[in-house]
N, C-alpha and C. Protein backbone atom coordinates (compact mmCIF):
# COMPACT_ATOMS: atom_id res chain seq x y z
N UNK A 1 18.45 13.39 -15.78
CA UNK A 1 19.13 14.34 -14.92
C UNK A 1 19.94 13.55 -13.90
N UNK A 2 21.13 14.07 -13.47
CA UNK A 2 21.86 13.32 -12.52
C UNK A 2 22.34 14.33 -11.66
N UNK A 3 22.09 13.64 -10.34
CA UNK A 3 21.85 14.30 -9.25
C UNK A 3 22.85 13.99 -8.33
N UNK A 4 24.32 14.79 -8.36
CA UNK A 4 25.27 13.85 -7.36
C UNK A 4 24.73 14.25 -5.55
N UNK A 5 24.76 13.29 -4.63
CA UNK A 5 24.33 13.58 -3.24
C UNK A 5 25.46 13.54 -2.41
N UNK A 6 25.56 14.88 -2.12
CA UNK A 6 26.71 14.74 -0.86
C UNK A 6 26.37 14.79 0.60
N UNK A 7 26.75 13.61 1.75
CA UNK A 7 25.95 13.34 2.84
C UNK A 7 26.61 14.08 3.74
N UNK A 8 26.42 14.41 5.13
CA UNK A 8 27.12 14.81 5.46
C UNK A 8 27.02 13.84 6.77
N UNK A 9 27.89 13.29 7.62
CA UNK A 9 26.83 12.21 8.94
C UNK A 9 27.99 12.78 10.08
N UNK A 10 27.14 13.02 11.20
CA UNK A 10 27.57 13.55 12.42
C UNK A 10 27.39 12.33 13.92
N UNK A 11 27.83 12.00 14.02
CA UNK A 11 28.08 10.69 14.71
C UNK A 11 28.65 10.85 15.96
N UNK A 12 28.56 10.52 17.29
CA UNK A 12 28.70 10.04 18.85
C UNK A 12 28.63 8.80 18.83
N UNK A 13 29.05 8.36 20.33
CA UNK A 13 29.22 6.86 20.54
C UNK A 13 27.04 6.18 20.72
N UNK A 14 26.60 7.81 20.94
CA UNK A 14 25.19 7.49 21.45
C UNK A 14 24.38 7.63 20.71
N UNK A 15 24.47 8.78 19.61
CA UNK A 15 23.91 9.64 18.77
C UNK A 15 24.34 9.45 17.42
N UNK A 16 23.42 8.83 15.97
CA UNK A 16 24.32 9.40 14.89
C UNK A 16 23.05 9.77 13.80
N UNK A 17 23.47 10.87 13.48
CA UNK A 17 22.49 11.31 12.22
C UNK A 17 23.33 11.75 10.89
N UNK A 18 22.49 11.18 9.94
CA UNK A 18 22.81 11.33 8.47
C UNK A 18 21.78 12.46 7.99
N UNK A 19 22.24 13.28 7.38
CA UNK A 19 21.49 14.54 6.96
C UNK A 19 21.82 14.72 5.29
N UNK A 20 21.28 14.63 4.32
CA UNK A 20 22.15 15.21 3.13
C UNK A 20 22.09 16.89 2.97
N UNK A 21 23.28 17.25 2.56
CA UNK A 21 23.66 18.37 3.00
C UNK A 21 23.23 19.53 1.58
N UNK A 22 23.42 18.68 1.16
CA UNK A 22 23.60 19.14 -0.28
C UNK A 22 23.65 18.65 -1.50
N UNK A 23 23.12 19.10 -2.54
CA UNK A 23 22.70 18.20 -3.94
C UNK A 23 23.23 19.27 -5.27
N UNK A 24 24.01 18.58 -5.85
CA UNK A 24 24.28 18.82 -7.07
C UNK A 24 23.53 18.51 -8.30
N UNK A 25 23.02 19.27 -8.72
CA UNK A 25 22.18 19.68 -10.12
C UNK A 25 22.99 19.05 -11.54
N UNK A 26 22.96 18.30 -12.79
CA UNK A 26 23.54 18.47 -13.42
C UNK A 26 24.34 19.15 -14.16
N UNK A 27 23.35 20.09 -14.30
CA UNK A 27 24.25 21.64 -14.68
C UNK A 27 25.20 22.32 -13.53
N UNK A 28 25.39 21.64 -12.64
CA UNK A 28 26.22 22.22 -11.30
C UNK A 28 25.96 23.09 -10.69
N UNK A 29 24.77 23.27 -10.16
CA UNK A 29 24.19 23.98 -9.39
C UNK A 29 24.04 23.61 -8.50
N UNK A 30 24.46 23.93 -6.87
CA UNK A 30 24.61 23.40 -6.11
C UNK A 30 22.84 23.67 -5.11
N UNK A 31 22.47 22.61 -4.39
CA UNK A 31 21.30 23.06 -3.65
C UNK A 31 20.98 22.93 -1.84
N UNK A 32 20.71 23.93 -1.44
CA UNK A 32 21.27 23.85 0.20
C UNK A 32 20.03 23.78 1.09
N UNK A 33 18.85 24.65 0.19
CA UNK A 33 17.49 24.63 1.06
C UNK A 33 16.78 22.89 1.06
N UNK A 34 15.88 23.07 2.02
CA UNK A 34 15.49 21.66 1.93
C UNK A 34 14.52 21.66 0.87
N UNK A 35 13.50 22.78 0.76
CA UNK A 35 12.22 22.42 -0.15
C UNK A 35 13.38 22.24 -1.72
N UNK A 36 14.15 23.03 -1.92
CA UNK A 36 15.08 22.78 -3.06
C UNK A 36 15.29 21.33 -3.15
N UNK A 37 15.74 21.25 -2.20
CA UNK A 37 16.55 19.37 -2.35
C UNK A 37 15.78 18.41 -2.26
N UNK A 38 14.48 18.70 -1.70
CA UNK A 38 12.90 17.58 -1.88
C UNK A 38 12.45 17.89 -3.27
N UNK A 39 12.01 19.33 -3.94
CA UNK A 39 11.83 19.25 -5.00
C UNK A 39 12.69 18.68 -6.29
N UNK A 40 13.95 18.59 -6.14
CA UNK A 40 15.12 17.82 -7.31
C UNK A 40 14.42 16.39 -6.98
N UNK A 41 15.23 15.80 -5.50
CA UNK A 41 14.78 14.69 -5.77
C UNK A 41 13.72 13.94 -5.96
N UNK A 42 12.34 15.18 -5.68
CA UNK A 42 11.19 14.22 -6.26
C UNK A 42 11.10 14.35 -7.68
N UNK A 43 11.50 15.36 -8.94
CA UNK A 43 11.44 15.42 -10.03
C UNK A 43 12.70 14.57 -10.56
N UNK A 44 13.82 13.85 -9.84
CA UNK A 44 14.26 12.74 -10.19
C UNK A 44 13.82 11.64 -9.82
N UNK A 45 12.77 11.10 -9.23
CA UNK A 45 12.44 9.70 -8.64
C UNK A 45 11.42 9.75 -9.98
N UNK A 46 10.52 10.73 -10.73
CA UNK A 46 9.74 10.72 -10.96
C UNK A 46 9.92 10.58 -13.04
N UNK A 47 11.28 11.14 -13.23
CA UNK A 47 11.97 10.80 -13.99
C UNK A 47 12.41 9.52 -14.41
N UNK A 48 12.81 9.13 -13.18
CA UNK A 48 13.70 7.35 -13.01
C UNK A 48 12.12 6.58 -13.29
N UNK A 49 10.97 6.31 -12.64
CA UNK A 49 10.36 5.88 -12.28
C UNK A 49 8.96 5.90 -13.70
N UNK A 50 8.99 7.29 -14.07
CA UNK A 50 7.58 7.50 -14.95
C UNK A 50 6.98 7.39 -14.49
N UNK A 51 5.96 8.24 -15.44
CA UNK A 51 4.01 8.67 -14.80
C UNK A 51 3.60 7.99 -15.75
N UNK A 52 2.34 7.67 -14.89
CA UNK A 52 0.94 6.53 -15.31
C UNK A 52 0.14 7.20 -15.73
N UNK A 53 -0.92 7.30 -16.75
CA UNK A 53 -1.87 7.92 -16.97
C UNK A 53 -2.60 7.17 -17.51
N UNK A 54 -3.73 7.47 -17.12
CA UNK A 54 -4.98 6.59 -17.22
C UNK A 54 -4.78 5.24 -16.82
N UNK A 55 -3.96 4.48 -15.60
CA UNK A 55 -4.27 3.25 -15.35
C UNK A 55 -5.68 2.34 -15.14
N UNK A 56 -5.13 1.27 -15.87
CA UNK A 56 -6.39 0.32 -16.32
C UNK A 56 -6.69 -0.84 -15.25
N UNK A 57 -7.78 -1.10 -14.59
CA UNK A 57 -7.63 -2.06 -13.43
C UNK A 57 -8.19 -3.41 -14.32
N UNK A 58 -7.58 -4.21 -13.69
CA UNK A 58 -7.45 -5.29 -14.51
C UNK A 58 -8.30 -6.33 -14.00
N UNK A 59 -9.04 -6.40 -12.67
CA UNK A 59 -9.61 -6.73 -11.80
C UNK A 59 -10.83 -6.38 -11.63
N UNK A 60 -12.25 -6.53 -10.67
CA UNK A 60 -13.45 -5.94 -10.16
C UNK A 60 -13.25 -5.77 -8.53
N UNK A 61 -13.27 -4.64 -8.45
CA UNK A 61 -12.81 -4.47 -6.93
C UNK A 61 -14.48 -5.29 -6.18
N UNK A 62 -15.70 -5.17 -6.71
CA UNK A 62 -16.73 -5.56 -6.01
C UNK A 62 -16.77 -6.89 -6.12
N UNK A 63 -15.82 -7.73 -6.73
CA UNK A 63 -15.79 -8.95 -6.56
C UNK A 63 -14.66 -9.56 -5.15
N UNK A 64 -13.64 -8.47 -5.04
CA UNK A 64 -12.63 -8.56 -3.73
C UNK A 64 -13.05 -7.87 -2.57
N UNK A 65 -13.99 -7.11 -2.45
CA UNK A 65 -14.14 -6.41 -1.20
C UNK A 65 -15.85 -6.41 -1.16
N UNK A 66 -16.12 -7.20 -0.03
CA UNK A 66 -17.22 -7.42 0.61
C UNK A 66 -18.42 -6.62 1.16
N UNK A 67 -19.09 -6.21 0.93
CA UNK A 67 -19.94 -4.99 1.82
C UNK A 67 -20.89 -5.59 2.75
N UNK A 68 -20.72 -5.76 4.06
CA UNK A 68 -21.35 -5.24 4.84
C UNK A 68 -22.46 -4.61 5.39
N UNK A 69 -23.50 -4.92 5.46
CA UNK A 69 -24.53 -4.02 6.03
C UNK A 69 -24.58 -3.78 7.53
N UNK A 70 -25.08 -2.47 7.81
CA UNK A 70 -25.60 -2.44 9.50
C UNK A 70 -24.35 -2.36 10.20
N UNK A 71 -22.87 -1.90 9.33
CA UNK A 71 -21.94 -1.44 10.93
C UNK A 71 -21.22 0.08 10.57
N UNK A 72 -22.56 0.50 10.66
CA UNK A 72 -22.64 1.91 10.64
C UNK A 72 -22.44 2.83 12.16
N UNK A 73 -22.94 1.44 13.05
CA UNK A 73 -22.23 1.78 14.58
C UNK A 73 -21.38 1.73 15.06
N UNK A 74 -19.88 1.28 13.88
CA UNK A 74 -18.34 1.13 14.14
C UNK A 74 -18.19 2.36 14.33
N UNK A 75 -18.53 3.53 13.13
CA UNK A 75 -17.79 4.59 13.17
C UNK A 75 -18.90 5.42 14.13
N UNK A 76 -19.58 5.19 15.05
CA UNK A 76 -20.24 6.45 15.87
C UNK A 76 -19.37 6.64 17.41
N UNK A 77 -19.49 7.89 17.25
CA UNK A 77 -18.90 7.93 18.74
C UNK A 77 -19.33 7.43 20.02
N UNK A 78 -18.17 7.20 21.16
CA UNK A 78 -18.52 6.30 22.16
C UNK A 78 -20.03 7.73 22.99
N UNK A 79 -20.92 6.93 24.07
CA UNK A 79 -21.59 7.19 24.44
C UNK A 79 -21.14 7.73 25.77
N UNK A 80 -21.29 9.13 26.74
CA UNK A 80 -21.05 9.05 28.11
C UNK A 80 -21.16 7.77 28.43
N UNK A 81 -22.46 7.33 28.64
CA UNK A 81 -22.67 5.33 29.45
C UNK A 81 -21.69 4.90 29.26
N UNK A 82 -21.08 4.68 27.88
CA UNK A 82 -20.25 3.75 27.59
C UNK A 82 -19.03 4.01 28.14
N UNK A 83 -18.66 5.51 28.01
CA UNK A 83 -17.39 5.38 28.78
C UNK A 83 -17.65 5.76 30.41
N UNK A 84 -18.50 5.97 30.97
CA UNK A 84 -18.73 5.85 32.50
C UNK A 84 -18.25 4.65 32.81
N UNK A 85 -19.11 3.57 32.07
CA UNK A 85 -18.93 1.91 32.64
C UNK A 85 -17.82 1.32 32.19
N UNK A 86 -16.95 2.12 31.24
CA UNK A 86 -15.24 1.71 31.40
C UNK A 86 -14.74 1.90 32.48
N UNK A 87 -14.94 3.34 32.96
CA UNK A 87 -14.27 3.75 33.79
C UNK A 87 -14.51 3.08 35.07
N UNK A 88 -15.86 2.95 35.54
CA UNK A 88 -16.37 1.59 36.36
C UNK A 88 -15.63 0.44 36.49
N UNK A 89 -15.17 -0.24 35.70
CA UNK A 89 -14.82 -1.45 35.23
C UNK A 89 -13.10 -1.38 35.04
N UNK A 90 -12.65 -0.26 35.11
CA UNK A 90 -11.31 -0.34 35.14
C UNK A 90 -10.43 -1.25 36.54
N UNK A 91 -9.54 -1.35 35.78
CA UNK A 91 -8.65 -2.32 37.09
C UNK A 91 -7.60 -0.78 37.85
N UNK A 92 -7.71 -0.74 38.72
CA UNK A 92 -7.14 0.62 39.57
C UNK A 92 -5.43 0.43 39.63
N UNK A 93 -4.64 -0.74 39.49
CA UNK A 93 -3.56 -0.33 39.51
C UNK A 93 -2.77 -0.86 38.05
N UNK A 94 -3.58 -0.43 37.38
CA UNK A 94 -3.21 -0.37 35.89
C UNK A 94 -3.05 0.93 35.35
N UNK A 95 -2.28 1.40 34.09
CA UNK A 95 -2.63 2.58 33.81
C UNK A 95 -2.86 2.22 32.31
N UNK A 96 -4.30 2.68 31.98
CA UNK A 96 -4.65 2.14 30.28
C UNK A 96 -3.61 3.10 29.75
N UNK A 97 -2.55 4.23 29.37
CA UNK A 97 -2.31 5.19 28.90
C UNK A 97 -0.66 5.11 28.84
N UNK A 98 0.14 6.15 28.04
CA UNK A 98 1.31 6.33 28.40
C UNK A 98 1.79 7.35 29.78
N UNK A 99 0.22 8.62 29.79
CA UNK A 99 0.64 8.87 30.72
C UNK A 99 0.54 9.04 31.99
N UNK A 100 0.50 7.71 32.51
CA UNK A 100 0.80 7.00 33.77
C UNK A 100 -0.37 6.96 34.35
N UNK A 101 -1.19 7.30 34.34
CA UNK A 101 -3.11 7.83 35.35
C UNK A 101 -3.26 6.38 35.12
N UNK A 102 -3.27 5.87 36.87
CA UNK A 102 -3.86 4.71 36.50
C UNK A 102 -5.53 4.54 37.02
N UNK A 103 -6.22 3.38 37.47
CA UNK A 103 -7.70 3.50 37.41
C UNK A 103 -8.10 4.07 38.45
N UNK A 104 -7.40 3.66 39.44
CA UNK A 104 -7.56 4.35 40.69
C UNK A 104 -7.55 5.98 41.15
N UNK A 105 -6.73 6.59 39.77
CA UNK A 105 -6.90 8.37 39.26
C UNK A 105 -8.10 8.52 38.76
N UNK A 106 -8.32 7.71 37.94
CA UNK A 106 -9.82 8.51 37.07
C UNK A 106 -10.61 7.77 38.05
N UNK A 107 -11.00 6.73 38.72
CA UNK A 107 -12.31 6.57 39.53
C UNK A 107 -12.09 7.30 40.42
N UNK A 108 -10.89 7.81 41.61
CA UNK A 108 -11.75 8.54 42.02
C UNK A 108 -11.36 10.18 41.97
N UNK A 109 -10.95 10.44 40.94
CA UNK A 109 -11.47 12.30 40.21
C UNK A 109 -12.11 12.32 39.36
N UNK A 110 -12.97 10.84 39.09
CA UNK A 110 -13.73 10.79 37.96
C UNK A 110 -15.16 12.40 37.71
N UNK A 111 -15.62 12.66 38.75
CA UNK A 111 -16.74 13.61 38.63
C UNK A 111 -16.17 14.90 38.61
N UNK A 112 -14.49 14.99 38.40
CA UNK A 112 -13.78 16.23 38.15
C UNK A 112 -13.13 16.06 36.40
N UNK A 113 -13.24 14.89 35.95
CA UNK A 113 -12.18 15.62 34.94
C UNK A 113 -13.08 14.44 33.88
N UNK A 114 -14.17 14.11 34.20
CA UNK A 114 -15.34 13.22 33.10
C UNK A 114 -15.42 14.40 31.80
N UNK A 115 -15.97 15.28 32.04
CA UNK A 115 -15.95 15.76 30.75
C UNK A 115 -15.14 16.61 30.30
N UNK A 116 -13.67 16.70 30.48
CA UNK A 116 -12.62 16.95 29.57
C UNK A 116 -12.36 15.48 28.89
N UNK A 117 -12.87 14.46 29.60
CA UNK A 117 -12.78 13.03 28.64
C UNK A 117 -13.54 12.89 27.84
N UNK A 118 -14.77 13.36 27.91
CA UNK A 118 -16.11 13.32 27.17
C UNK A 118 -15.76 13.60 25.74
């Protein structure tokens, strides 16, 4: 199937975006919606490209990847303690975050807004 792509690009000295506007179907059918124009071009990538079925690993994954015992405490959630004594331990004119609260906010509204952090 061949899929001609017509772009359309809207451009400022500040601003420029490329959008494709529109996709031509072989049979010339033109396509304007987006789920339309994601569905062509994924049933052409998939065309160009071919499907795998039944891939064969050629390898032992338990010979490349290691297991671990006992860090079953990576994935548990942090503890109040634990984050009290961050918050303790924070440097006050830092802000750990993007938005802006630095240590000196949470220590001292800490006993107002601890457990919306919790």
């Amino acid at each position: 199937m061949k899929v001609q792509i017509i772009f359309h690009a809207a451009a400022t000295e500040r601003f420029r975006q490329n959008i494709i506007t529109s996709l031509e179907t072989q049979d010339g059918r033109t396509m304007y919606d987006h789920f339309e124009k994601a569905a062509l071009l994924l049933e052409n990538f998939r065309k160009r490209m071919g499907n795998s079925t039944n891939p064969e690993m050629h390898y032992n994954l338990d010979d490349l990847v290691t297991n671990h015992r006992g860090l079953d405490q990576i994935s548990a959630p942090f503890t109040k303690e634990e984050i009290d004594n961050i918050v303790k331990h924070m440097s006050v004119d830092k802000a750990p975050g993007p938005d802006g609260f630095n240590g000196m906010f949470f220590k001292k509204c800490w006993q107002i807004i601890k457990e919306d952090i919790y």
